[in-house]
N, C-alpha and C. Protein backbone atom coordinates (compact mmCIF):
# COMPACT_ATOMS: atom_id res chain seq x y z
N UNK A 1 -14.49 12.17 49.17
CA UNK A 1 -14.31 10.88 49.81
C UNK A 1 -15.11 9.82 49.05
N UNK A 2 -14.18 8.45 48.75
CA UNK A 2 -15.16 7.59 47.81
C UNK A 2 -16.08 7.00 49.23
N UNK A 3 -17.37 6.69 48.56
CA UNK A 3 -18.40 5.98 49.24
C UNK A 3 -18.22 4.45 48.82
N UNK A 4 -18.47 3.11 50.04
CA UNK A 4 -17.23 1.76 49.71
C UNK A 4 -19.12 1.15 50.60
N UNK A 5 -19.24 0.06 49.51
CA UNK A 5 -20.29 -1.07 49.95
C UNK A 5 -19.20 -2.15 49.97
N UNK A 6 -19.99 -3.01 50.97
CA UNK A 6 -19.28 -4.63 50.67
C UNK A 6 -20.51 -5.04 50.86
N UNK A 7 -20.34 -6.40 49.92
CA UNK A 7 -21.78 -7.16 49.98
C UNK A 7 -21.12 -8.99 49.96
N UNK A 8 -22.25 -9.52 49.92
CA UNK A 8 -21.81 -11.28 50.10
C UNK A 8 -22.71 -11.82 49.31
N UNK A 9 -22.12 -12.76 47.93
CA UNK A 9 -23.52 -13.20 47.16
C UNK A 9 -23.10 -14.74 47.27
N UNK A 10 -24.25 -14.98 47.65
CA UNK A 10 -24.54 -16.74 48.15
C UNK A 10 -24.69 -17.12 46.64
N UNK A 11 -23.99 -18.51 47.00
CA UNK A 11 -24.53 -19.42 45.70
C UNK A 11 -24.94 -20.80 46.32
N UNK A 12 -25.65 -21.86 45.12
CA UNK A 12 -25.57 -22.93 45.65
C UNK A 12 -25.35 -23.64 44.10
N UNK A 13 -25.43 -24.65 44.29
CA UNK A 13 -25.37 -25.55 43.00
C UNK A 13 -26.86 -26.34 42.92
N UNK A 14 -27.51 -25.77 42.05
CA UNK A 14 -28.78 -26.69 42.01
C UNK A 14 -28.72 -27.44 40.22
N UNK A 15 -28.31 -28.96 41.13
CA UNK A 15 -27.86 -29.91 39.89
C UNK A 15 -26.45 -29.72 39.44
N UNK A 16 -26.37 -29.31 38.03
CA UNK A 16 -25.13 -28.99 37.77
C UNK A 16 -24.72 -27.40 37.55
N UNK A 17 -26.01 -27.26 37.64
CA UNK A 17 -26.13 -25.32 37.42
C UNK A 17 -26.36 -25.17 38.88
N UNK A 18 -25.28 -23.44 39.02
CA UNK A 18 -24.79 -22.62 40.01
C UNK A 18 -26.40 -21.14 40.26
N UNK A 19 -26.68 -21.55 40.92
CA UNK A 19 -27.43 -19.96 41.17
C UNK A 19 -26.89 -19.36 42.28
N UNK A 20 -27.46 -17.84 42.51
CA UNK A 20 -27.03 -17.24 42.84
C UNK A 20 -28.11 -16.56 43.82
N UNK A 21 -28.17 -16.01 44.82
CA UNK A 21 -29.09 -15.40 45.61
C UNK A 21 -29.06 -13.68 45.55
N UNK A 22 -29.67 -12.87 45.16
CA UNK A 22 -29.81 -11.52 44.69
C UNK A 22 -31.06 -10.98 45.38
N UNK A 23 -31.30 -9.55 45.54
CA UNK A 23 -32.69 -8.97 46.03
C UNK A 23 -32.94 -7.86 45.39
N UNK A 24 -33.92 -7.35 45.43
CA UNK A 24 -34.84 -6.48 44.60
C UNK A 24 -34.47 -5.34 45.34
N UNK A 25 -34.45 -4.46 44.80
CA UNK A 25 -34.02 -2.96 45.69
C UNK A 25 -35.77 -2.61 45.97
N UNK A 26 -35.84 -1.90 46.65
CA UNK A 26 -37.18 -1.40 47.34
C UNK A 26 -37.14 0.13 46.92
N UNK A 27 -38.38 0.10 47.41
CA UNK A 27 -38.37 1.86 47.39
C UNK A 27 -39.24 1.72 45.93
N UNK A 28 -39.84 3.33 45.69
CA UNK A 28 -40.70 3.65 44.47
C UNK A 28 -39.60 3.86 43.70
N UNK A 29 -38.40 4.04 43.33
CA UNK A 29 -37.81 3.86 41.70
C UNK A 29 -37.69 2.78 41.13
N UNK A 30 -37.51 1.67 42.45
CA UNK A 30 -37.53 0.59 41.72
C UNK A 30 -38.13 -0.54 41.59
N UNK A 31 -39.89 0.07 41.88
CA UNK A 31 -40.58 -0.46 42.13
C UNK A 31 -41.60 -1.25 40.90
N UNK A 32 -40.98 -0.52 39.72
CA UNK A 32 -41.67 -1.09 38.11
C UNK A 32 -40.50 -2.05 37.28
N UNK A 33 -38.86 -1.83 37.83
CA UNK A 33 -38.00 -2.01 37.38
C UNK A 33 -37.35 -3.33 37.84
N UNK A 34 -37.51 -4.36 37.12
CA UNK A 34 -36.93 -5.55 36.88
C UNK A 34 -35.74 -5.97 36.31
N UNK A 35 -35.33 -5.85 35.18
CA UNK A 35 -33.88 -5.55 34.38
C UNK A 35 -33.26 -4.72 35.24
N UNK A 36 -31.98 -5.28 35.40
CA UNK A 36 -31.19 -4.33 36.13
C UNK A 36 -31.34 -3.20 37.52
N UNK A 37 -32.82 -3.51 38.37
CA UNK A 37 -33.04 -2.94 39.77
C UNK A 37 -33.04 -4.29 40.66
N UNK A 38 -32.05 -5.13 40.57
CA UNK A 38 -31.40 -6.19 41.30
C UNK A 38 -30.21 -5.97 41.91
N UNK A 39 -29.60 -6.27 43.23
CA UNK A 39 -28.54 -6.12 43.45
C UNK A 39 -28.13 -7.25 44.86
N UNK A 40 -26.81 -7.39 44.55
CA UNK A 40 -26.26 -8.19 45.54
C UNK A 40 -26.31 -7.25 47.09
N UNK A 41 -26.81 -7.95 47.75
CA UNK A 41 -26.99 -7.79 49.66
C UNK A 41 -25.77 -6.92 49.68
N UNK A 42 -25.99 -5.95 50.17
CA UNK A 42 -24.56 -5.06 50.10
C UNK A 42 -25.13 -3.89 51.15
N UNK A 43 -23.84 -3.04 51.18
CA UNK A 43 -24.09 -2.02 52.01
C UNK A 43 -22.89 -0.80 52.24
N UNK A 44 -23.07 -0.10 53.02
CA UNK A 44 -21.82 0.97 53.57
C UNK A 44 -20.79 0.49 54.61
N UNK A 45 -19.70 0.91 54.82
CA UNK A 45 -18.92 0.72 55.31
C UNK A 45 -18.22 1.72 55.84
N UNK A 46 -17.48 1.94 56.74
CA UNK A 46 -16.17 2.63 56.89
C UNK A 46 -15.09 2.24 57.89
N UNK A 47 -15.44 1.84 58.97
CA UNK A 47 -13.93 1.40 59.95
C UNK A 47 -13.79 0.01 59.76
N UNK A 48 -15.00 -1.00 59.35
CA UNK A 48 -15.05 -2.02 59.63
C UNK A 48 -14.30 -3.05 58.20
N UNK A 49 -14.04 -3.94 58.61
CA UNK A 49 -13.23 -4.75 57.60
C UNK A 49 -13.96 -5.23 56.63
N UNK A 50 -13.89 -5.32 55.33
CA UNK A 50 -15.48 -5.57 54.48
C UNK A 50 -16.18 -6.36 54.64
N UNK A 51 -15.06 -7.90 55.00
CA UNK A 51 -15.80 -8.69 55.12
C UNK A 51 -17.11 -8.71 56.20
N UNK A 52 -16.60 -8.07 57.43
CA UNK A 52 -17.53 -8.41 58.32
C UNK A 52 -18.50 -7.37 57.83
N UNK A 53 -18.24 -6.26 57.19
CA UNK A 53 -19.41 -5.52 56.79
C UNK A 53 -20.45 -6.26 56.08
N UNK A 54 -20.12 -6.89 54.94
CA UNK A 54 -20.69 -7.60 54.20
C UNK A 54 -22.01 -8.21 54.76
N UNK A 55 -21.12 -9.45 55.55
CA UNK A 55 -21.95 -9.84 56.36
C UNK A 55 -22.85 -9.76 57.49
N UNK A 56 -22.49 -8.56 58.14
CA UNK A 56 -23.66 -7.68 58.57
C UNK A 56 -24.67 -7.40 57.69
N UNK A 57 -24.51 -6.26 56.59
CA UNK A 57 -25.25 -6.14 55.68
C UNK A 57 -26.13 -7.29 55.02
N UNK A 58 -25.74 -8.28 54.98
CA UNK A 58 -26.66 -9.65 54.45
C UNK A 58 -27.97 -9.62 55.66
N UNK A 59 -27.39 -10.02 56.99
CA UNK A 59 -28.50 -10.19 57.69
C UNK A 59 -29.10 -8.80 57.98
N UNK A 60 -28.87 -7.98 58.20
CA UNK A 60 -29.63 -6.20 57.58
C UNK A 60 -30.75 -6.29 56.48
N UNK A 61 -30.02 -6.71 55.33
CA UNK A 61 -30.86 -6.66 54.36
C UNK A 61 -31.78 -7.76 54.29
N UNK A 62 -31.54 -9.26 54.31
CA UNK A 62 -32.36 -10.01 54.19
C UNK A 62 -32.86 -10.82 55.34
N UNK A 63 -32.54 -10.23 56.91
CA UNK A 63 -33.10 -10.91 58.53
C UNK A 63 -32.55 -11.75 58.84
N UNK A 64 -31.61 -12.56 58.17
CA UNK A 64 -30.96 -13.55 58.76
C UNK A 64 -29.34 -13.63 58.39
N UNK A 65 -28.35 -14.41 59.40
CA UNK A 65 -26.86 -14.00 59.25
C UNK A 65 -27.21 -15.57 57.96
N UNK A 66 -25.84 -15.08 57.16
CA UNK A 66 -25.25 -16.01 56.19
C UNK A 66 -24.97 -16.73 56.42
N UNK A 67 -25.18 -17.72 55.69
CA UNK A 67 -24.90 -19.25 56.12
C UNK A 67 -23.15 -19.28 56.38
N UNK A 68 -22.47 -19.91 57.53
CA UNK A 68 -21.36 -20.24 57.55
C UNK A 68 -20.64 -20.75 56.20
N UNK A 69 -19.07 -20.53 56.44
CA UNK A 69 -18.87 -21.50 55.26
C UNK A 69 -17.66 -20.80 54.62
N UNK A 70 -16.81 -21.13 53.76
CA UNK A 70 -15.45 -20.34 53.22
C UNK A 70 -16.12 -19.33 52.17
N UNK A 71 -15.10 -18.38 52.22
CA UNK A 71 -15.49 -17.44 51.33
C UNK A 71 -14.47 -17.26 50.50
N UNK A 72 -15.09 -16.72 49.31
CA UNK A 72 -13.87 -16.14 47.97
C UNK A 72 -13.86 -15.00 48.15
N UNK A 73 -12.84 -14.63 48.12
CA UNK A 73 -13.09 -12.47 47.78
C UNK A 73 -12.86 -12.43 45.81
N UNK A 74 -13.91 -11.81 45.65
CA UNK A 74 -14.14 -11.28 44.49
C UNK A 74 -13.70 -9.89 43.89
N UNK A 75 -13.21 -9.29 44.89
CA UNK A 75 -12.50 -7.96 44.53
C UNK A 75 -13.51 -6.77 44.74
N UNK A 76 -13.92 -5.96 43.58
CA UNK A 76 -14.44 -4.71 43.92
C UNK A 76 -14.56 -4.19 42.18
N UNK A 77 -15.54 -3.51 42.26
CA UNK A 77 -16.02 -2.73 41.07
C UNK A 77 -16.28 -0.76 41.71
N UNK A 78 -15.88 -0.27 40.78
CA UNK A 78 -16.90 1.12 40.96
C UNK A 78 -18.18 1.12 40.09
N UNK A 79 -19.24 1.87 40.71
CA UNK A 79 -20.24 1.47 40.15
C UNK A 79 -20.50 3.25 39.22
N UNK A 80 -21.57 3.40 38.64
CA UNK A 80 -21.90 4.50 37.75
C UNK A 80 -21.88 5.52 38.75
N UNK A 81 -22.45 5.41 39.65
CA UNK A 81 -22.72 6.50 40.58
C UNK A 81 -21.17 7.07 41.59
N UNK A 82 -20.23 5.92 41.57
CA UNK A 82 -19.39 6.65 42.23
C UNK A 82 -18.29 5.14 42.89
N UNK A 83 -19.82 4.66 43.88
CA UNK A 83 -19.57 3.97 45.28
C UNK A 83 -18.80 2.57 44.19
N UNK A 84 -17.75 2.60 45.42
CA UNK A 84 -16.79 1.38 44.99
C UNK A 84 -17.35 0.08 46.09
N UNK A 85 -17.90 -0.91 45.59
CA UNK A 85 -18.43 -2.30 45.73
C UNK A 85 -17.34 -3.28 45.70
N UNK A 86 -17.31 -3.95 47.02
CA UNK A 86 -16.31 -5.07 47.33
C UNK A 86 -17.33 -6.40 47.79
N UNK A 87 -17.00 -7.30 46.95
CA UNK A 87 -18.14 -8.16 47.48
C UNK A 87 -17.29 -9.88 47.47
N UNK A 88 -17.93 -10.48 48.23
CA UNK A 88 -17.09 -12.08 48.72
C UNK A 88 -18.34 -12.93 48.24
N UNK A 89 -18.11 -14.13 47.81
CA UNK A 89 -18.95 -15.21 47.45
C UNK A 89 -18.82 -16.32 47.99
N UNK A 90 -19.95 -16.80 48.79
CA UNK A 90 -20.02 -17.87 49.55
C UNK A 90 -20.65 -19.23 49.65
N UNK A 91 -20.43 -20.20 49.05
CA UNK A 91 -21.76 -21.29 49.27
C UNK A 91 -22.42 -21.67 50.06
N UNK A 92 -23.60 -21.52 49.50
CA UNK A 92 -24.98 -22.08 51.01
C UNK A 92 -26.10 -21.87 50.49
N UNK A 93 -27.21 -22.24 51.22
CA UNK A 93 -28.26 -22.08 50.78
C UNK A 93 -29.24 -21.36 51.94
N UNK A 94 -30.11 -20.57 51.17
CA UNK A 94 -30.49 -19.44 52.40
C UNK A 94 -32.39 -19.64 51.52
N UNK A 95 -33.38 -19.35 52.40
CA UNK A 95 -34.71 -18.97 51.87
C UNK A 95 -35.30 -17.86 51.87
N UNK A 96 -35.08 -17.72 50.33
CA UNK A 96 -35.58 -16.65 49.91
C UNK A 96 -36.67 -16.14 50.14
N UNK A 97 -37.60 -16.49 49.89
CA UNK A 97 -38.82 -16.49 50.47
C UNK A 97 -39.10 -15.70 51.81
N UNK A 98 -38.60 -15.99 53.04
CA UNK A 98 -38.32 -15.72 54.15
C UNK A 98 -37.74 -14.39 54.40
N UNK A 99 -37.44 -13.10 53.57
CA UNK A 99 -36.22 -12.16 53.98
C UNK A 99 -37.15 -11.53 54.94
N UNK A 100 -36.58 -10.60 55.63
CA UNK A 100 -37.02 -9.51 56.25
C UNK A 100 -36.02 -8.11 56.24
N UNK A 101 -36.06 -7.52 55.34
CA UNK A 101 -35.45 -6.75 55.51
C UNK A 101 -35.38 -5.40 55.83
N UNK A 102 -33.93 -4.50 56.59
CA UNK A 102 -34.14 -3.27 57.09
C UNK A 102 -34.97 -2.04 56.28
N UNK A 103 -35.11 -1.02 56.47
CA UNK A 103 -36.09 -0.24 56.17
C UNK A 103 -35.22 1.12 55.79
N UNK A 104 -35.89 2.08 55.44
CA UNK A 104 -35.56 3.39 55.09
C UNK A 104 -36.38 4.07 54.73
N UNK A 105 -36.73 5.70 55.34
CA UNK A 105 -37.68 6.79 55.14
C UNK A 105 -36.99 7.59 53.80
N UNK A 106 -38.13 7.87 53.24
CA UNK A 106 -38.03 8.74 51.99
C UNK A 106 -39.10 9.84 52.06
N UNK A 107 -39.02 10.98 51.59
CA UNK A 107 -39.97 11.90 51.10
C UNK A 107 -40.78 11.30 49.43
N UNK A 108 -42.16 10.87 49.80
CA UNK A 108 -42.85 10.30 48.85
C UNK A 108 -44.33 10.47 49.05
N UNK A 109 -44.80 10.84 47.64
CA UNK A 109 -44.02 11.49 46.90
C UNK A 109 -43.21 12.71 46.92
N UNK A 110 -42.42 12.78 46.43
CA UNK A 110 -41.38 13.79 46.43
C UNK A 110 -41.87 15.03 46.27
N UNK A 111 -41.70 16.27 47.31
CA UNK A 111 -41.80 17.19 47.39
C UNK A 111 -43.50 17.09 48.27
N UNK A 112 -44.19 15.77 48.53
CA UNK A 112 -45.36 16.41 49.87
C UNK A 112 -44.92 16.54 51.26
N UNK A 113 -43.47 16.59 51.44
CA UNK A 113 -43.65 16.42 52.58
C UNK A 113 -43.71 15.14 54.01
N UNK A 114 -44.64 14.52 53.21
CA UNK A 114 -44.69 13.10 53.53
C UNK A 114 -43.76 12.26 53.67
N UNK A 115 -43.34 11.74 54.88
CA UNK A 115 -42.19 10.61 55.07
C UNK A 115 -43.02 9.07 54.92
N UNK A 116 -42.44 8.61 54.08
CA UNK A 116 -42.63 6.80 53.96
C UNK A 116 -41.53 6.00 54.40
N UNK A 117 -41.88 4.93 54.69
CA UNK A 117 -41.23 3.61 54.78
C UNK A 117 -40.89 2.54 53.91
N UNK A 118 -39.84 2.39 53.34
CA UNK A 118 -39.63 1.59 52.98
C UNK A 118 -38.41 0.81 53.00
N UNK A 119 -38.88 -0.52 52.61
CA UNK A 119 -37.71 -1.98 52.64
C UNK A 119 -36.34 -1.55 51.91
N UNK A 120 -35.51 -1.81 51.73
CA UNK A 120 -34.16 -1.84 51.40
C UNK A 120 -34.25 -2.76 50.10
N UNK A 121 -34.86 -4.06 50.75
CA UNK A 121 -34.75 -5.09 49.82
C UNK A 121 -36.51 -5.32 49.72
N UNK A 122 -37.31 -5.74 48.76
CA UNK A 122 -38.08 -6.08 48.43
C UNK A 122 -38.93 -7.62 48.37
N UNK A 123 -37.85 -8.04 47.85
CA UNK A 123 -37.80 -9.57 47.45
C UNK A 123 -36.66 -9.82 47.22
N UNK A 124 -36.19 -11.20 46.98
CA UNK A 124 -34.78 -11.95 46.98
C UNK A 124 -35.48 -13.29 46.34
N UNK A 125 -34.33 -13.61 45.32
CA UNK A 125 -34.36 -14.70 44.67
C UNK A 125 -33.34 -15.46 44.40
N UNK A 126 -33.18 -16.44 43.93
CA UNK A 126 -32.38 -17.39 42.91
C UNK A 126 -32.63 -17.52 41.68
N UNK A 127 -31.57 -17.31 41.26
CA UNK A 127 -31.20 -17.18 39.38
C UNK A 127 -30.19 -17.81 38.84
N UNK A 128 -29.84 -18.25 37.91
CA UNK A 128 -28.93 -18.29 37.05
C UNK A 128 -27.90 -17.62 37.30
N UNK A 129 -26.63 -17.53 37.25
CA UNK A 129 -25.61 -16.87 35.95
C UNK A 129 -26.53 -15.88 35.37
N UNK A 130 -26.83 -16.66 34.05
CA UNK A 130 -27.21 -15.91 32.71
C UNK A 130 -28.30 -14.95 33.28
N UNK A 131 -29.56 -15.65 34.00
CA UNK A 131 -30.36 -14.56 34.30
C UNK A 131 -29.76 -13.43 35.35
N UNK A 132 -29.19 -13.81 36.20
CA UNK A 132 -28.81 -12.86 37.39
C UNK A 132 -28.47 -11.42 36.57
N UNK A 133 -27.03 -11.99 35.62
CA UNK A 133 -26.59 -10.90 34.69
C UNK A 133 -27.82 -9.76 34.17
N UNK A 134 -28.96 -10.16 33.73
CA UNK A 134 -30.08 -9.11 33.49
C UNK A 134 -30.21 -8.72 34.17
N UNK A 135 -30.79 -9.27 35.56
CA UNK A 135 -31.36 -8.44 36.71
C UNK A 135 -30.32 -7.29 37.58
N UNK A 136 -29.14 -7.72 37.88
CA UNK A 136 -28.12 -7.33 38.85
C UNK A 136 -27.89 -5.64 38.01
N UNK A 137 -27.91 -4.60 38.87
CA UNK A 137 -27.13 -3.00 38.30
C UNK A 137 -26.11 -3.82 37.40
N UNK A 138 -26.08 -2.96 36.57
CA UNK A 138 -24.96 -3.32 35.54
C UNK A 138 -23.65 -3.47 35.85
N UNK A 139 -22.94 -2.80 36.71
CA UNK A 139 -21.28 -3.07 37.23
C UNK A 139 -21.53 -4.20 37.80
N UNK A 140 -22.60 -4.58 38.63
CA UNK A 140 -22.45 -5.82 39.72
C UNK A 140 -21.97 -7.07 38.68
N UNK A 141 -22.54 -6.95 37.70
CA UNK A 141 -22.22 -8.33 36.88
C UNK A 141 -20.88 -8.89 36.57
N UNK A 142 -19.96 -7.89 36.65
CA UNK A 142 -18.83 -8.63 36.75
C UNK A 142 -18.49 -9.16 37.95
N UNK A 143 -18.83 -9.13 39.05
CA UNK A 143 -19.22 -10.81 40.02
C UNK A 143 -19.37 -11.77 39.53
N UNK A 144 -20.34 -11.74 39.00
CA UNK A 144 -20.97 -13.16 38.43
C UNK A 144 -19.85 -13.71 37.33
N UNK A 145 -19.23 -12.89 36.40
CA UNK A 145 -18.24 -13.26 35.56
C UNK A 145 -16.72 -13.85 36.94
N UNK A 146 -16.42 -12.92 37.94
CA UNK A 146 -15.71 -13.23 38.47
C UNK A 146 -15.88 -14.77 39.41
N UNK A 147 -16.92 -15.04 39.91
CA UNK A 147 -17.45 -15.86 40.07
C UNK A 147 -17.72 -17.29 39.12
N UNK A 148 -17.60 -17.02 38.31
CA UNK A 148 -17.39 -18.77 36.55
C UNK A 148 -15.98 -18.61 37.23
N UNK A 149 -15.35 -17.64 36.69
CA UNK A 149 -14.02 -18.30 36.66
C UNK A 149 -13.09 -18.67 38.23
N UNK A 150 -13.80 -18.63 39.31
CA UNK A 150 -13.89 -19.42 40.79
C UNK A 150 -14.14 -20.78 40.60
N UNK A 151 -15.45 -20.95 39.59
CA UNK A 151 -15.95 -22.18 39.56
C UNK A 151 -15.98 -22.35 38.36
N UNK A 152 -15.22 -23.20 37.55
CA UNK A 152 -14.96 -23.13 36.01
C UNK A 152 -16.13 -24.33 35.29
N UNK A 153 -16.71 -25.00 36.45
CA UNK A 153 -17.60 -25.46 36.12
C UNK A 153 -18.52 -24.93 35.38
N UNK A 154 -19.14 -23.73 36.23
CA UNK A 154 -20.42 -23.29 36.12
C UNK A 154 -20.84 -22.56 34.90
């Protein structure tokens, strides 16, 4: 059975340049990892329609619902690992600064036994285009490509 995220990546226009709102994955793997341990607010799914998954998942991951507002559907990528990613892009502006996001237990370190806690999301920012592309897992980036050509401006 494929495993299906939908996620929602906010943009805004600051000036004539487009950023983008992204968060830091949590947890100890990706806790040294900057390049590419970024990812768009996303999540699991199964009965529910993506969109509204999506947007569940936004306020899940970062404590607050998404700013109202029209959305693009951006389609869907499979990612390295398997899970096929459907994600919508929306304009607004949200504070980063501010997330709170849901949590998850791990065995850490691995193999004591020991259950930890940790965030989902870490931190959340605004970037570029160009920078997002570094930070974001590598499949996610064709969003951001799908996303210029939404806004041919940018």
């Amino acid at each position: 059975m494929t495993t299906t995220s939908a996620g929602l990546l906010l943009y805004r226009r600051d000036g004539g340049a487009v950023e983008v709102l992204i968060g830091h994955m949590g947890g100890p793997f990706w806790a040294r990892k900057d390049a590419h341990g970024w990812s768009i607010p996303k999540g699991l799914y199964t009965a529910e329609e993506p969109l509204a998954a999506a947007e569940r998942e936004f306020a899940e991951e970062l404590g607050s619902p998404a700013p109202a507002g029209p959305t693009v559907p951006l389609g869907s990528v499979r990612q390295s690992g398997g899970k096929t990613v459907t994600v919508f892009a929306r304009e607004g502006d949200f504070d980063a600064a501010a997330i709170t996001s849901n949590a998850f237990e791990l065995e850490w370190p691995r193999g004591s036994g020991r259950m930890r806690t940790f965030p989902e999301i870490d931190r959340a920012g605004w970037f570029s285009l160009d920078e997002a592309a570094t930070k974001l897992v590598k499949a996610q980036s064709a969003f951001l490509d799908r996303l210029r050509e939404h806004l041919p401006e940018a």
